[in-house]
Protein backbone atom coordinates (compact mmCIF):
# COMPACT_ATOMS: atom_id res chain seq x y z
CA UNK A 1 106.26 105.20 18.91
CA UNK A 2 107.50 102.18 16.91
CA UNK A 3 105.78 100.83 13.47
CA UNK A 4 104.65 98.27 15.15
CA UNK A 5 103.14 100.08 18.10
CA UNK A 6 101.57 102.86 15.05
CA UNK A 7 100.53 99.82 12.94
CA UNK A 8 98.71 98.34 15.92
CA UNK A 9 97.21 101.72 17.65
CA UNK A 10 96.04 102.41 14.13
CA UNK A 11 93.98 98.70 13.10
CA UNK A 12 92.58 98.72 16.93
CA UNK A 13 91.10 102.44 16.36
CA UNK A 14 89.87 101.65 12.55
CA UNK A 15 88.46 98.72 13.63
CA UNK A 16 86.69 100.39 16.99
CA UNK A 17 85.44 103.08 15.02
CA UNK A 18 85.37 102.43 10.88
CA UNK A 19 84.41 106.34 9.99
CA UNK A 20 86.36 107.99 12.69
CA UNK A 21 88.18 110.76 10.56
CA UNK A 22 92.22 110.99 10.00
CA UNK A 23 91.84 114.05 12.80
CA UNK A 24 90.48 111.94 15.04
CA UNK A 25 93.23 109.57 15.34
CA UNK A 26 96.02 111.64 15.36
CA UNK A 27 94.29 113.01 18.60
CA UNK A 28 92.85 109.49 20.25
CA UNK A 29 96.78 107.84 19.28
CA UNK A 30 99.24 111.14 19.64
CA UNK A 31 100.48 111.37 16.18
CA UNK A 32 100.72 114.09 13.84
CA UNK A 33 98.01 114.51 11.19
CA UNK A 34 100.72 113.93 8.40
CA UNK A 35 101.98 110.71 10.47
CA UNK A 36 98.43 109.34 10.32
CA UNK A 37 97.83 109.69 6.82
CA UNK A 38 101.50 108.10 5.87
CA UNK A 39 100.98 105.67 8.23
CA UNK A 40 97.12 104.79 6.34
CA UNK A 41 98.41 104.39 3.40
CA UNK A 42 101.27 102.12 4.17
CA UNK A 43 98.66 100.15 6.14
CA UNK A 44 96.43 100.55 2.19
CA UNK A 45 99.08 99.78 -0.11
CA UNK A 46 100.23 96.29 2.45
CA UNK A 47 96.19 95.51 1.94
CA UNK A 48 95.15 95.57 5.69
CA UNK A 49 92.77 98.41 5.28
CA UNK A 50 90.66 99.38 2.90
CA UNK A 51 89.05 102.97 2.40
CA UNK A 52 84.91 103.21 1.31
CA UNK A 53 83.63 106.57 0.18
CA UNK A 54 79.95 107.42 2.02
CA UNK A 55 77.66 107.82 -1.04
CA UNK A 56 74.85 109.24 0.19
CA UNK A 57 76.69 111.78 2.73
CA UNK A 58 77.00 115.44 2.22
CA UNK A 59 80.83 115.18 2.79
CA UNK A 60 81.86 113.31 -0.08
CA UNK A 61 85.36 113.53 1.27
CA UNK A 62 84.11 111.02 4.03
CA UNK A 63 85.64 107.48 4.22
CA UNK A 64 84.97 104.60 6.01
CA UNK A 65 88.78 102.59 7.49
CA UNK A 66 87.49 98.91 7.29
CA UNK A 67 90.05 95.98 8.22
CA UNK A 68 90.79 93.77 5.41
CA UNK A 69 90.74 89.86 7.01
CA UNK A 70 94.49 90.09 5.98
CA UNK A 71 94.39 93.37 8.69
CA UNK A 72 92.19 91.27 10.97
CA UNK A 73 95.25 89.07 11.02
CA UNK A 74 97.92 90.83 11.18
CA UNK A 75 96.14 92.84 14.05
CA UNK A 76 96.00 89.59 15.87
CA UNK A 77 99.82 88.79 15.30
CA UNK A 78 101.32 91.96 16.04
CA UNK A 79 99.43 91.98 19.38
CA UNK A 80 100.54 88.66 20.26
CA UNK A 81 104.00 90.21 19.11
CA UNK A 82 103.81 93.07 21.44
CA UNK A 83 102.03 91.31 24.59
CA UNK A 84 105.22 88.79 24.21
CA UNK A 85 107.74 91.79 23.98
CA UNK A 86 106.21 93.64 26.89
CA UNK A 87 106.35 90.77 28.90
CA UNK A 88 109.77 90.06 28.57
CA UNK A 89 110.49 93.71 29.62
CA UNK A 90 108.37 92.83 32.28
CA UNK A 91 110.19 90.15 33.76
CA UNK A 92 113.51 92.41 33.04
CA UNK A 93 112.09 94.95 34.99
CA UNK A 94 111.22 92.72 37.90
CA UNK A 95 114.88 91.18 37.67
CA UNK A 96 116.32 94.56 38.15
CA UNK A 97 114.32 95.82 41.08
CA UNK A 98 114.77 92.90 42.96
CA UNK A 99 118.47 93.43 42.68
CA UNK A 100 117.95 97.03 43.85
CA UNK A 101 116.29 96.04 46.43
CA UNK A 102 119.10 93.53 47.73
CA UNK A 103 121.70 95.92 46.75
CA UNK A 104 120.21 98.23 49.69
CA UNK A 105 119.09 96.02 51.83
């Protein structure tokens, strides 16, 4: 999986569920645990997430992944990044069979 793809997969699970654990997305996205966590705190340290500790839970090691606005926006430009890329693959794609398909016809 490319950054981008990661970066992406990441800010649409953090912002679909805030207090899902580090665990949790390595399992809903297919990354390692350690990939996760690199990947969060790249994702920190650019300012697109930030981390809140719950106060009043009994896990004090539990954290809430909110979206800065800066990550609202740069959710919003590297889908419009990707939907653009996978379209031109698209229309690559579509280029190719249809020469297949003369080739044996």
């Amino acid at each position: 999986m490319d950054s981008r793809k990661t970066d992406i997969s990441l800010l649409q699970v953090l912002q679909k569920d805030p207090t899902i654990t580090q665990r949790g997305i390595a399992v809903e996205i297919g990354l390692s645990l350690g990939t996760v966590n690199y990947c969060l705190k790249k994702l920190i340290e650019k300012g697109w997430v930030k981390t809140n500790n719950f106060c009043y839970s009994n896990n004090k090691k539990s954290y809430a992944y909110l979206l800065t606005p800066k990550g609202v926006e740069e959710k919003k430009r590297l889908t419009i990044e990707f939907i653009a890329c996978k379209e031109k693959e698209y229309q690559q794609i579509k280029r190719e069979i249809a020469r297949l398909k003369k080739e044996v016809s």
